[in-house]
C-alpha atoms as a PDB file:
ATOM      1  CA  UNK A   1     -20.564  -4.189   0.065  1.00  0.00           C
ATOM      2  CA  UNK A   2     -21.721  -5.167   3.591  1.00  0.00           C
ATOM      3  CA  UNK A   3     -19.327  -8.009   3.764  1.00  0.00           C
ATOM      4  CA  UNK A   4     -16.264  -5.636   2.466  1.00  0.00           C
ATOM      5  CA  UNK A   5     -16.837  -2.979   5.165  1.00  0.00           C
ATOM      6  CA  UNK A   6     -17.502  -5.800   8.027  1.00  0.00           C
ATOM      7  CA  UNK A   7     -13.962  -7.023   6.759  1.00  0.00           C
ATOM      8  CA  UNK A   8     -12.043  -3.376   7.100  1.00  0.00           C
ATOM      9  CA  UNK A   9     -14.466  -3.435  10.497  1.00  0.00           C
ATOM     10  CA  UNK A  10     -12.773  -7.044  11.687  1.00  0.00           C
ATOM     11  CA  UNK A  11      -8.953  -5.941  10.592  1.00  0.00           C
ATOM     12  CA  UNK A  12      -9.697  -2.353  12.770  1.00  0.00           C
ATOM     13  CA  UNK A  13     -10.839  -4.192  15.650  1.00  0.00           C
ATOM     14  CA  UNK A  14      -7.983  -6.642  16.685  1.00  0.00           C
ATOM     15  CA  UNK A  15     -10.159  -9.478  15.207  1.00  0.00           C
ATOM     16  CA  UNK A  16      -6.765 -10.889  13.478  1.00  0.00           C
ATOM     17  CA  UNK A  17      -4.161 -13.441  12.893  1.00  0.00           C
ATOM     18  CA  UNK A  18      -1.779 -14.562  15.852  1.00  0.00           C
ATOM     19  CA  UNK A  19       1.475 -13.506  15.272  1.00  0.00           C
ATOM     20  CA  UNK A  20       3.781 -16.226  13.115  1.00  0.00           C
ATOM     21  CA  UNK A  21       6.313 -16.284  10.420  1.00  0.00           C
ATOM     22  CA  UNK A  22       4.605 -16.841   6.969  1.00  0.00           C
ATOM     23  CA  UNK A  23       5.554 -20.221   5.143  1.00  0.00           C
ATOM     24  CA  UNK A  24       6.091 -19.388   1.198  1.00  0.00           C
ATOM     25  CA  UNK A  25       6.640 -22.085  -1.085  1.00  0.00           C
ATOM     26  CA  UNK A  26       9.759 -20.017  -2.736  1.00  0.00           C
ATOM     27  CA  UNK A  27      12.359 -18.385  -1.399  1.00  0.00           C
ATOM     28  CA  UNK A  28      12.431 -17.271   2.411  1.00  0.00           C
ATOM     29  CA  UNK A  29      11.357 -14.832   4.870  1.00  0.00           C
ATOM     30  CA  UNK A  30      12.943 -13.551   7.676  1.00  0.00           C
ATOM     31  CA  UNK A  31      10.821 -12.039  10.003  1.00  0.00           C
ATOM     32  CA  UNK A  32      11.534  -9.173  13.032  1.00  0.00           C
ATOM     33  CA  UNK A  33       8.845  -9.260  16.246  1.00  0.00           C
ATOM     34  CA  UNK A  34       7.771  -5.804  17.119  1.00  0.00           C
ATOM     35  CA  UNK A  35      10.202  -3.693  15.491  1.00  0.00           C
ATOM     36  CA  UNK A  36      11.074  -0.614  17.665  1.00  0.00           C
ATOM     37  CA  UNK A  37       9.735   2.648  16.817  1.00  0.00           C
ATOM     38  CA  UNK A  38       9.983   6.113  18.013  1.00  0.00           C
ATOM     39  CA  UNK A  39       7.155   7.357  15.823  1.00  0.00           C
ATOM     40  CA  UNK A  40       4.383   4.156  15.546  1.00  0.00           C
ATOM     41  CA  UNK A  41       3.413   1.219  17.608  1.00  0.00           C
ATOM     42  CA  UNK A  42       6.072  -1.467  17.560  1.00  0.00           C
ATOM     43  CA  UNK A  43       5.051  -4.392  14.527  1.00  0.00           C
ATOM     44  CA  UNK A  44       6.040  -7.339  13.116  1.00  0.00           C
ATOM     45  CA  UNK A  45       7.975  -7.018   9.700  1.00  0.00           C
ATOM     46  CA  UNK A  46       8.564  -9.923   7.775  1.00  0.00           C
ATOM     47  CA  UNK A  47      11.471  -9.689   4.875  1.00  0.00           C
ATOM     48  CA  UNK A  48      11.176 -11.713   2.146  1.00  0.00           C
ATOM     49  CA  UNK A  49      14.493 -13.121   0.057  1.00  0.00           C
ATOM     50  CA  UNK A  50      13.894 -14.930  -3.165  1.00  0.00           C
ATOM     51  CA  UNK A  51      15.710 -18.104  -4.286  1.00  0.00           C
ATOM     52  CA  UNK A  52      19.337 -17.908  -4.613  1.00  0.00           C
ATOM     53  CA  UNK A  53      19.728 -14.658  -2.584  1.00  0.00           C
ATOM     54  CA  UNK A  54      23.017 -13.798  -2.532  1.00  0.00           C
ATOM     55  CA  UNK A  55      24.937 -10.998  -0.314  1.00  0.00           C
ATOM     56  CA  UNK A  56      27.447 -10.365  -2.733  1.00  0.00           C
ATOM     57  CA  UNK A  57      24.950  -9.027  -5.260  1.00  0.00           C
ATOM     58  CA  UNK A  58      22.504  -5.922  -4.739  1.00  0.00           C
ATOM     59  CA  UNK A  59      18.619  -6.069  -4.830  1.00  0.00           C
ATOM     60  CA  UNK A  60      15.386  -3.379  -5.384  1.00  0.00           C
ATOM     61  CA  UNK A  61      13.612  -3.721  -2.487  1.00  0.00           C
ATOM     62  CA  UNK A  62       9.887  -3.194  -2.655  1.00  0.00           C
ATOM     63  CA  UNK A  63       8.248  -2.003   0.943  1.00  0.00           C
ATOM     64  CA  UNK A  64       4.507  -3.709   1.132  1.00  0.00           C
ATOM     65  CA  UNK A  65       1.601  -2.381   3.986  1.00  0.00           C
ATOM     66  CA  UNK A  66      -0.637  -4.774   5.194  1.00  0.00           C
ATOM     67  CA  UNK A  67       2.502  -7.167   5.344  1.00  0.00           C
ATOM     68  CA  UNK A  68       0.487  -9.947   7.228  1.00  0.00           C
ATOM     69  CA  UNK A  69      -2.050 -10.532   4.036  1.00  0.00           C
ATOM     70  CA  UNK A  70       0.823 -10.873   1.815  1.00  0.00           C
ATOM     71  CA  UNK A  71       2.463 -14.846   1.589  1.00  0.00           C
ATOM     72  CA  UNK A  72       0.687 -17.395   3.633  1.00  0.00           C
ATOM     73  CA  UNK A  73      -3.062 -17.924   3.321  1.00  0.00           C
ATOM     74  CA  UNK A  74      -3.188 -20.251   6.399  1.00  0.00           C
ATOM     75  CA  UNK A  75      -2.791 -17.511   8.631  1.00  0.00           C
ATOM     76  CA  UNK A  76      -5.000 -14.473   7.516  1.00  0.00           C
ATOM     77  CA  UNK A  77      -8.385 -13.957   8.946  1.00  0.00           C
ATOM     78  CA  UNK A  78     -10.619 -14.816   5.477  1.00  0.00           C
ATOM     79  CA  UNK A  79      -7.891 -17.547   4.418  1.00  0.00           C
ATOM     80  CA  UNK A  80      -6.992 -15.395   1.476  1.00  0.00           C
ATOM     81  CA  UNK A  81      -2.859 -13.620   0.513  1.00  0.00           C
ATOM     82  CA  UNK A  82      -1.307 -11.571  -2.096  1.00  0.00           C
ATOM     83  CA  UNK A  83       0.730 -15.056  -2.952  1.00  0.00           C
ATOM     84  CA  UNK A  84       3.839 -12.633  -3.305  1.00  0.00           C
ATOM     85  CA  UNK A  85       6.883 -15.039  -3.194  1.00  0.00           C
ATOM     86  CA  UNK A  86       5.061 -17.246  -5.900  1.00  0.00           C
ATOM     87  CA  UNK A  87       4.442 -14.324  -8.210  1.00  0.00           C
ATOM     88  CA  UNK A  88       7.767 -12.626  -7.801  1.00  0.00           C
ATOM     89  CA  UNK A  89       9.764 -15.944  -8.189  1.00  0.00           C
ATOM     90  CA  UNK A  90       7.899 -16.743 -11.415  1.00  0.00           C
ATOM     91  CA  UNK A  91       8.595 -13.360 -12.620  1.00  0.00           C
ATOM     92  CA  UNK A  92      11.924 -13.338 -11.809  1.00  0.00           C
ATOM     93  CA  UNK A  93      12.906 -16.897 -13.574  1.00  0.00           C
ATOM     94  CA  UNK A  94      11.035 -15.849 -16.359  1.00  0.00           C
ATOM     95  CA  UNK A  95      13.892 -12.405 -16.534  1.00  0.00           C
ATOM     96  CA  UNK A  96      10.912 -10.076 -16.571  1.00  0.00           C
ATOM     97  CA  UNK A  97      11.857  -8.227 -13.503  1.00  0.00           C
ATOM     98  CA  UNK A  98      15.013  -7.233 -12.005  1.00  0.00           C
ATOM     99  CA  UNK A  99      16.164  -9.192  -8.929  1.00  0.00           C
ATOM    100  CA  UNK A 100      14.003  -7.337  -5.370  1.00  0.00           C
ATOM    101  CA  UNK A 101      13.480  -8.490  -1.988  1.00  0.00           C
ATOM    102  CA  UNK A 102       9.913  -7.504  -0.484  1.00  0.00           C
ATOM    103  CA  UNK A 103       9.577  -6.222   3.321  1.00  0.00           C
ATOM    104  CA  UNK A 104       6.067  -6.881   4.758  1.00  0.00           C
ATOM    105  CA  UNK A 105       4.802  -4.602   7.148  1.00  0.00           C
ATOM    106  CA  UNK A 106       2.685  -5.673   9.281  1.00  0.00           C
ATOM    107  CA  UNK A 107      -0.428  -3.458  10.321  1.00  0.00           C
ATOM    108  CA  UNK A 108      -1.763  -3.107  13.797  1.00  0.00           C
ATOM    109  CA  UNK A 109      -5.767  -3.732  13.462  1.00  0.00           C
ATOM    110  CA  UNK A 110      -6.788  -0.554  15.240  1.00  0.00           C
ATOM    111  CA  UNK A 111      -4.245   1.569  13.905  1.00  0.00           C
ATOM    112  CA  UNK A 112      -4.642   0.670   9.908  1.00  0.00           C
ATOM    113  CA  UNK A 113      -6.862   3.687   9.288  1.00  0.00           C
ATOM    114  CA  UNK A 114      -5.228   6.577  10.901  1.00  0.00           C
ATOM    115  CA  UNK A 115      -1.583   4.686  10.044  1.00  0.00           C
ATOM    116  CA  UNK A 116      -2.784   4.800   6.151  1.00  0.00           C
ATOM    117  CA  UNK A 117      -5.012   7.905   5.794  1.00  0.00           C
ATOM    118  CA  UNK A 118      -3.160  10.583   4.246  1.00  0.00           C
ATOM    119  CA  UNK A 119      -2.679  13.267   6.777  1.00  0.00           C
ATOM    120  CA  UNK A 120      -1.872  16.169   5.353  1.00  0.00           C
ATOM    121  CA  UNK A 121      -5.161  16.241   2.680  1.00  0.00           C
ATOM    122  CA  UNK A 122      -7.208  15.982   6.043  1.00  0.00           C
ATOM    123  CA  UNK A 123      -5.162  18.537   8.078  1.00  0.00           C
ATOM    124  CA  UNK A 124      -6.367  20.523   4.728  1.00  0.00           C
ATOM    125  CA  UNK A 125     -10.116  20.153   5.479  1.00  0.00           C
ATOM    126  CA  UNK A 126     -12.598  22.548   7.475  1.00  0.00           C
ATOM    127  CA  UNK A 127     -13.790  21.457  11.044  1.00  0.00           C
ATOM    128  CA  UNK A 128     -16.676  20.892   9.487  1.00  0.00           C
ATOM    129  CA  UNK A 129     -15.587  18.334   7.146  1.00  0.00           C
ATOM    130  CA  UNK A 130     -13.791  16.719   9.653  1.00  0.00           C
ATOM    131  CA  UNK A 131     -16.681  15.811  11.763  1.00  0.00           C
ATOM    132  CA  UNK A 132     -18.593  14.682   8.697  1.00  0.00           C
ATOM    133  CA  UNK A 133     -15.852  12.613   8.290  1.00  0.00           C
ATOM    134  CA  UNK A 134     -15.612  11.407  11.864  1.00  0.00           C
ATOM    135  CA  UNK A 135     -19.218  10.563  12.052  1.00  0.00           C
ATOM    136  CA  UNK A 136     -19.102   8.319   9.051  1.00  0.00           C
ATOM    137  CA  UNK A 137     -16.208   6.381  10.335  1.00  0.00           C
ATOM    138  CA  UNK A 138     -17.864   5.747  13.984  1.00  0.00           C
ATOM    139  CA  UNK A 139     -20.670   4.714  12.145  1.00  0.00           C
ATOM    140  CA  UNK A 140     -18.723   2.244  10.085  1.00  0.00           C
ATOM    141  CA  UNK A 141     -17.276   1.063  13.033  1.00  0.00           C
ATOM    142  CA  UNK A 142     -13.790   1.952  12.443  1.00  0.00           C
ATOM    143  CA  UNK A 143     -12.989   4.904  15.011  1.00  0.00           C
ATOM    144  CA  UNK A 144     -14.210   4.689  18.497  1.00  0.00           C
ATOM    145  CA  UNK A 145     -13.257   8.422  19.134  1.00  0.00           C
ATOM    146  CA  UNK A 146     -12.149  11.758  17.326  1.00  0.00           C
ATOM    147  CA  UNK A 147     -10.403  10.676  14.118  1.00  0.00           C
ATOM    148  CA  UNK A 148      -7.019  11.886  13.786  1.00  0.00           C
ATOM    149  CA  UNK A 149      -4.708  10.364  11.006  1.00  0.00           C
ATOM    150  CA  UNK A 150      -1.062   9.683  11.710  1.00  0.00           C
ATOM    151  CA  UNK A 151       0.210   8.545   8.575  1.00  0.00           C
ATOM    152  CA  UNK A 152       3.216  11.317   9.090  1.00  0.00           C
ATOM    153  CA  UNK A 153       4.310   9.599  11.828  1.00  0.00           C
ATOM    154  CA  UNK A 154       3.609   5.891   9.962  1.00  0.00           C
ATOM    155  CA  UNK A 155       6.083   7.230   6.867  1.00  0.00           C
ATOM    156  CA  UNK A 156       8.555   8.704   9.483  1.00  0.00           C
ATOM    157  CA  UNK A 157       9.179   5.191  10.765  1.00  0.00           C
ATOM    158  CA  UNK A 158       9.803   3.448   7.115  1.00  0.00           C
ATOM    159  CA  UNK A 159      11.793   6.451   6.087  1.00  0.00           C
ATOM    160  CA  UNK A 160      14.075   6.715   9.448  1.00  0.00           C
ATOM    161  CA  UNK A 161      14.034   3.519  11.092  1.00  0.00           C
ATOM    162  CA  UNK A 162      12.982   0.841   8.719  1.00  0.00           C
ATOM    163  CA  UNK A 163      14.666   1.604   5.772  1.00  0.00           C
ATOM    164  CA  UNK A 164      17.864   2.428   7.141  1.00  0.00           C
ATOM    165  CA  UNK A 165      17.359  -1.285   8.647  1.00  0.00           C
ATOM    166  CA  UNK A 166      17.529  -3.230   5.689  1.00  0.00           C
ATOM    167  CA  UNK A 167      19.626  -0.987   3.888  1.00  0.00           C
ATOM    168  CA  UNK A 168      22.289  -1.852   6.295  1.00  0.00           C
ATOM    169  CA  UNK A 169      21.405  -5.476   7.096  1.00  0.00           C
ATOM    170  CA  UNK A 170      20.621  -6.966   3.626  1.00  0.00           C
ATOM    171  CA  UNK A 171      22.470  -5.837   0.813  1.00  0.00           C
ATOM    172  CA  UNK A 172      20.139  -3.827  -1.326  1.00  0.00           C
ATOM    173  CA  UNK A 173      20.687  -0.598  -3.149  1.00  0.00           C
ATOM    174  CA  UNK A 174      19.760   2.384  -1.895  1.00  0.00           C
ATOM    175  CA  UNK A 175      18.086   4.913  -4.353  1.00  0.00           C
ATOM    176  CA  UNK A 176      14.849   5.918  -5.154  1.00  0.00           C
ATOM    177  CA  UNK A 177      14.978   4.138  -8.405  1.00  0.00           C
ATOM    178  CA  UNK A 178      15.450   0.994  -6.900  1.00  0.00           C
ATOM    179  CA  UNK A 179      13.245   1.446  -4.057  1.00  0.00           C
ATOM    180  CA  UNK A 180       9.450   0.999  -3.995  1.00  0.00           C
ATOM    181  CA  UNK A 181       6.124   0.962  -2.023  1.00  0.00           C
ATOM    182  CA  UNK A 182       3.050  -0.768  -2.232  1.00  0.00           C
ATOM    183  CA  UNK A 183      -0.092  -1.669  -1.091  1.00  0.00           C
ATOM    184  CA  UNK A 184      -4.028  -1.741  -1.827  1.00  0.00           C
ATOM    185  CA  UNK A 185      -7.098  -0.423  -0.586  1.00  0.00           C
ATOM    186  CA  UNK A 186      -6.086   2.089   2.528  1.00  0.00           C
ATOM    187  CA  UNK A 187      -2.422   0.875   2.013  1.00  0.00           C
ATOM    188  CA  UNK A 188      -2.750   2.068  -1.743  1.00  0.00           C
ATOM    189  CA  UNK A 189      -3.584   5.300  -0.171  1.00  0.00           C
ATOM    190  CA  UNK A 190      -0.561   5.252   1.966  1.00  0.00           C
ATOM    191  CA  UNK A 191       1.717   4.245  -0.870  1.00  0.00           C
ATOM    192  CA  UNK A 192       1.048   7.227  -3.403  1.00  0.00           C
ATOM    193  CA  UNK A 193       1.162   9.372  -0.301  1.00  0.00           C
ATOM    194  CA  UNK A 194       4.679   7.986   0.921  1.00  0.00           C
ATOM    195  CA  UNK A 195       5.719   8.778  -3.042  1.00  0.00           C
ATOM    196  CA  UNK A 196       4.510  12.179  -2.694  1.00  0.00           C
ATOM    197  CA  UNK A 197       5.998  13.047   0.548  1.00  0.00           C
ATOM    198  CA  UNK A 198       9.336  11.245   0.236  1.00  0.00           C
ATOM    199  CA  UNK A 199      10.132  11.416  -3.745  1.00  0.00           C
ATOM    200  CA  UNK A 200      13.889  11.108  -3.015  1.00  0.00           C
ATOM    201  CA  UNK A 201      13.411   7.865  -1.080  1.00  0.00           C
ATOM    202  CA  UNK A 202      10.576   5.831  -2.878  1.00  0.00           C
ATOM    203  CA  UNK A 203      11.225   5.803  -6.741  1.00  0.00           C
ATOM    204  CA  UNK A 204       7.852   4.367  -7.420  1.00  0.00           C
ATOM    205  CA  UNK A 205       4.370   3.230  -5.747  1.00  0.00           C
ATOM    206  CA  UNK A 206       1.858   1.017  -6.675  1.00  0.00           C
ATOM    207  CA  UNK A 207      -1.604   1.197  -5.647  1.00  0.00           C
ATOM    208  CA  UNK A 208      -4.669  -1.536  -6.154  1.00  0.00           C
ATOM    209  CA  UNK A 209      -7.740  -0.881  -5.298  1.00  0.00           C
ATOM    210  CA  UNK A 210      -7.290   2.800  -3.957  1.00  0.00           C
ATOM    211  CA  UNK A 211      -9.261   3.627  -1.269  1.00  0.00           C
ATOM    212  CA  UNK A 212     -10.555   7.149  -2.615  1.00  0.00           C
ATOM    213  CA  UNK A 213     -13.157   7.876  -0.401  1.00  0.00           C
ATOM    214  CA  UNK A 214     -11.947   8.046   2.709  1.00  0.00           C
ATOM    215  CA  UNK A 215     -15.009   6.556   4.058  1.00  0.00           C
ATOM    216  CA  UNK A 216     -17.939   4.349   2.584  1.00  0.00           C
ATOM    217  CA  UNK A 217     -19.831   6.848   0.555  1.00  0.00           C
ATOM    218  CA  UNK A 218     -19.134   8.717  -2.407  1.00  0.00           C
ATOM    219  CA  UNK A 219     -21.823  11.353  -1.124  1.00  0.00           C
ATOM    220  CA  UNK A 220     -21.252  14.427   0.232  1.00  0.00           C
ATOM    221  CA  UNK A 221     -17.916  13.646   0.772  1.00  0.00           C
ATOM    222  CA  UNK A 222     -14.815  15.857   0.446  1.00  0.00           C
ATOM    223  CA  UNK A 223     -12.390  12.954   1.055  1.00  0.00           C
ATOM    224  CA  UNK A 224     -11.396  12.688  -2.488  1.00  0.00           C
ATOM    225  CA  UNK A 225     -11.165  15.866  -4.244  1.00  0.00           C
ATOM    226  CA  UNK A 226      -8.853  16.718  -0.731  1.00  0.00           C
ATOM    227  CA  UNK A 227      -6.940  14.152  -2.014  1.00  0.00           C
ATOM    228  CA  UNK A 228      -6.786  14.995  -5.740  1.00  0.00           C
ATOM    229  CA  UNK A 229      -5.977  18.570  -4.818  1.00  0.00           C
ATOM    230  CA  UNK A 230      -2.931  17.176  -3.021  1.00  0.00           C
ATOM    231  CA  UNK A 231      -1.870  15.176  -6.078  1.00  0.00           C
ATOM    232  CA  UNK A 232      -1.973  18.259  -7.970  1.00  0.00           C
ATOM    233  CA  UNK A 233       0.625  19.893  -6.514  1.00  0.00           C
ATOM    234  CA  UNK A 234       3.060  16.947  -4.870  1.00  0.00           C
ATOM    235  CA  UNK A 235       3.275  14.737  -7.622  1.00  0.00           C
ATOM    236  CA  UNK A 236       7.015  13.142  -7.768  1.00  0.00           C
ATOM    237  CA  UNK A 237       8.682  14.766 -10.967  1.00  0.00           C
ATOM    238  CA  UNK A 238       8.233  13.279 -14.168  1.00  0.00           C
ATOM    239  CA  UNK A 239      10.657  11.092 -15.903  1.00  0.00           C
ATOM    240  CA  UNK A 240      12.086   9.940 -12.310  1.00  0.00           C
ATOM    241  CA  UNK A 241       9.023   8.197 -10.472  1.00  0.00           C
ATOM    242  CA  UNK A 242       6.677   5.431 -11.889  1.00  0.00           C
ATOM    243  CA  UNK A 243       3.198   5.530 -10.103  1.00  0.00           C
ATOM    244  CA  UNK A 244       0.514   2.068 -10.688  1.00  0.00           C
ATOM    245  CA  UNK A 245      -3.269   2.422 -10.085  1.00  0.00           C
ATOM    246  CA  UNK A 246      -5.771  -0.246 -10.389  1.00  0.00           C
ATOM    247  CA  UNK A 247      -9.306  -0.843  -9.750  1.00  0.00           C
ATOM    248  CA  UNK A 248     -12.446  -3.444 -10.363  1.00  0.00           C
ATOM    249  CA  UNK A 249     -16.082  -3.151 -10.279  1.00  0.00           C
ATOM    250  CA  UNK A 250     -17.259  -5.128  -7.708  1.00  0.00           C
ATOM    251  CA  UNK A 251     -17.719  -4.822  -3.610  1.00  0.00           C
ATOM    252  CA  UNK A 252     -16.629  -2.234  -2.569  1.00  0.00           C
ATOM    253  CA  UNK A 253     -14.104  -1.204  -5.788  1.00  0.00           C
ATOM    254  CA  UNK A 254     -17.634  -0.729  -7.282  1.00  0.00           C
ATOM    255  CA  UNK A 255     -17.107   2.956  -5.391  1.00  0.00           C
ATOM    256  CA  UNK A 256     -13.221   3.626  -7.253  1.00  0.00           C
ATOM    257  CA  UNK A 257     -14.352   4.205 -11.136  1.00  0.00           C
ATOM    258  CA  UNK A 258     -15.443   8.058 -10.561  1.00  0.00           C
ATOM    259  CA  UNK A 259     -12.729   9.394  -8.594  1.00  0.00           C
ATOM    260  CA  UNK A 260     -10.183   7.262 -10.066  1.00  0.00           C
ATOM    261  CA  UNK A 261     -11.031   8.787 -13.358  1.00  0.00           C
ATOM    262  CA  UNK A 262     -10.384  12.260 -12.127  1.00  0.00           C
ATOM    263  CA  UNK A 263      -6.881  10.954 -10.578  1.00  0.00           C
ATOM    264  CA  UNK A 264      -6.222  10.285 -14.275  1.00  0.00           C
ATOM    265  CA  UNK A 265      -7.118  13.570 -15.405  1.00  0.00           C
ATOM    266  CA  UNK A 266      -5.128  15.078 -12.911  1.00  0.00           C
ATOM    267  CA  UNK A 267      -1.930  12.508 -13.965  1.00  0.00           C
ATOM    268  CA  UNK A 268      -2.519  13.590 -17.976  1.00  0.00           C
ATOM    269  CA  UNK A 269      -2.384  17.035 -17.397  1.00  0.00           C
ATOM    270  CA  UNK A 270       0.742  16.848 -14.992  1.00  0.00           C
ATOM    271  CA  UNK A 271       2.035  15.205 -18.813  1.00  0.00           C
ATOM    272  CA  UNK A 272       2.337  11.569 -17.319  1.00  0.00           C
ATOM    273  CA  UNK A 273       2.607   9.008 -19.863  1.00  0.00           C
ATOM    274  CA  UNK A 274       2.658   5.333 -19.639  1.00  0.00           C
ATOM    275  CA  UNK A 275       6.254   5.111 -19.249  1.00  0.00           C
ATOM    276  CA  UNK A 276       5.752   6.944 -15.721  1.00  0.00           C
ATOM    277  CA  UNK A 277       2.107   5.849 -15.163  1.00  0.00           C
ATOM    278  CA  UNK A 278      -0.133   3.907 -15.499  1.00  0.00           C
ATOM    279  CA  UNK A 279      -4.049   2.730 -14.911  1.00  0.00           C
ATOM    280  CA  UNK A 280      -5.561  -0.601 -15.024  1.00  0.00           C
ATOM    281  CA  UNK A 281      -9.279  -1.565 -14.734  1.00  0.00           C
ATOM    282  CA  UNK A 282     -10.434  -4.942 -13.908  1.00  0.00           C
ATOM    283  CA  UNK A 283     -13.988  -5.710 -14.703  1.00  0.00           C
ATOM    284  CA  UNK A 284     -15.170  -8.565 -12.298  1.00  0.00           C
ATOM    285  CA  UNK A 285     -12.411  -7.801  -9.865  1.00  0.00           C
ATOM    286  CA  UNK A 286     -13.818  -7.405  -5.891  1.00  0.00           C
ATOM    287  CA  UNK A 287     -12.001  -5.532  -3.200  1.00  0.00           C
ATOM    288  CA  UNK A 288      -9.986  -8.591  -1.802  1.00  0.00           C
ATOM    289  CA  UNK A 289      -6.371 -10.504  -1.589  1.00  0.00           C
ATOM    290  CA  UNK A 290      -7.863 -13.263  -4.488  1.00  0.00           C
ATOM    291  CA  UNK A 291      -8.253 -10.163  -6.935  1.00  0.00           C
ATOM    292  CA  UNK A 292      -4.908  -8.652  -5.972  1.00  0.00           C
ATOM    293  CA  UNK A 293      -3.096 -11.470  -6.407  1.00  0.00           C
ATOM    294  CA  UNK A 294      -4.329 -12.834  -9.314  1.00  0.00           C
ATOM    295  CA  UNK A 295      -3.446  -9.225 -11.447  1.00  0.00           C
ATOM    296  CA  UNK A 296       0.138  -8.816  -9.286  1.00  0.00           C
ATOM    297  CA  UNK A 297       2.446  -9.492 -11.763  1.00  0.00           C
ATOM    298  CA  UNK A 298       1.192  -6.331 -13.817  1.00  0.00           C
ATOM    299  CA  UNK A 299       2.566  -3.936 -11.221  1.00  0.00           C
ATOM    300  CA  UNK A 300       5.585  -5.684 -10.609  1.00  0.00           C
ATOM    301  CA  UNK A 301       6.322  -5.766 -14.527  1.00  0.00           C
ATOM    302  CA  UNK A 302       5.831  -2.057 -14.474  1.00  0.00           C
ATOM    303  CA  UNK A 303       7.744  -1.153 -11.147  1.00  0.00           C
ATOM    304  CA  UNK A 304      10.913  -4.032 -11.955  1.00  0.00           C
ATOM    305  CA  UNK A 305      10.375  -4.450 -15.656  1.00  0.00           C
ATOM    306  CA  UNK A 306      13.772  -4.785 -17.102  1.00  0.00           C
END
């Protein structure tokens, strides 16, 4: 567990990869410096074409956070990534998914947690919660000041900037049911989130490893039911949206069983079934890129499944 929250602790502190284009073994990635925002810090994004891309035909496009964890392993800080374009090509030759593109969005290391924390469950909290919450993050190590999320701001730039981007540069289509988030940990937070708050723009959102608490405790903590509560009454409308969650038992996913369980509860009595959703436990898993890569194809299959 130690080791899991020094690693959140090294990603929020600048302690990161230099800035390079990935190398993938399959397809290729076109990458954009510091893309200009009026709502976030400028950031690299790095779009990812499979083999045989061709502009005369149209592609899903699936939006990824943490986009510097997600193809090359030689140039993350623990020497570990998502191993997208190998997964998605194999998946793709085998005709289990539909043809998709993946853009990779880079996060900036200070900026992850207040970028990814759902803003408008902790707007919903008392002051006093707050600076519960506050205290526990300075003593993690991952706020140096008052906490203040800005994950409105973070989904304002993908839905108004980025997106309209690649919808006019590459030649993708441009619905919800063709369009997709995804990310773990804090960015599996942010992806359900963006679903929630933008249903007519993201058709779907997968989530590994879902950061539930907030913080690293389960105790005393009213991170989690804030964010249940929200699910309750923003979930996307059934039939239209598909929604992934997935979890394993070890480092600091050891922490995800209990409220992922009542995230389920919440999803069956919304009347979600598993053509709309759907929940995957991994025993053995640990909270890192080896575990989400080596169970990626199971969320893909479910968001691109022909």
């Amino acid at each position: 567990m130690k080791k899991i929250i020094l690693a959140i602790i090294i990603m929020s502190t600048g302690l990161f990869c230099q800035a390079q284009t990935p190398k993938v073994p399959f397809g290729s990635i076109k990458q954009i410096n510091d893309f200009p925002s009026k709502f976030v810090t400028p950031r690299n994004v790095d779009i990812w074409l499979p083999e045989g891309y061709n502009p005369h035909e149209k592609y899903a496009v699936l939006y990824m956070n943490d986009g510097q964890m997600l193809f090359d392993s030689t140039m993350t800080w623990n020497h570990e990534s998502w191993k997208v374009a190998q997964t998605a090509t194999k998946l793709m030759q085998e005709g289990k998914v539909r043809d998709f593109i993946v853009v990779g969005i880079w996060n900036i290391p200070k900026l992850r947690f207040p970028n990814y924390f759902p803003q408008k469950p902790y707007e919903s909290l008392s002051t006093i919660q707050k600076d519960t919450i506050n205290k526990e993050l300075q003593k993690a190590g991952v706020s140096n000041g008052n906490f203040e999320p800005n994950s409105d701001n973070y989904l304002k730039f993908l839905v108004k900037e980025l997106i309209p981007y690649i919808n006019k540069h590459y030649s993708v289509y441009k619905d919800p049911q063709h369009t997709f988030i995804a990310g773990s940990s804090m960015g599996g937070l942010i992806s359900w989130y963006a679903i929630c708050q933008y249903p007519n723009v993201f058709g779907g959102a997968a989530c590994m490893s879902t950061h539930w608490p907030g913080t690293f405790s389960l105790e005393n903590n009213p991170i989690p039911d804030a964010f249940i509560n929200y699910l309750k009454e923003h979930l996307p409308n059934l039939g239209t949206h598909k929604i992934y969650f997935d979890y394993g038992n070890k480092t600091l996913d050891a922490m995800y069983e209990q409220p992922q369980k009542k995230v389920d509860k919440v999803m069956e009595a919304k009347g979600y079934t598993s053509k709309d959703w759907i929940t995957k436990f991994f025993p053995g898993d640990d909270h890192s890129e080896k575990s989400w890569s080596s169970r990626l194809q199971y969320p893909l299959e479910f968001l691109f499944g022909k």
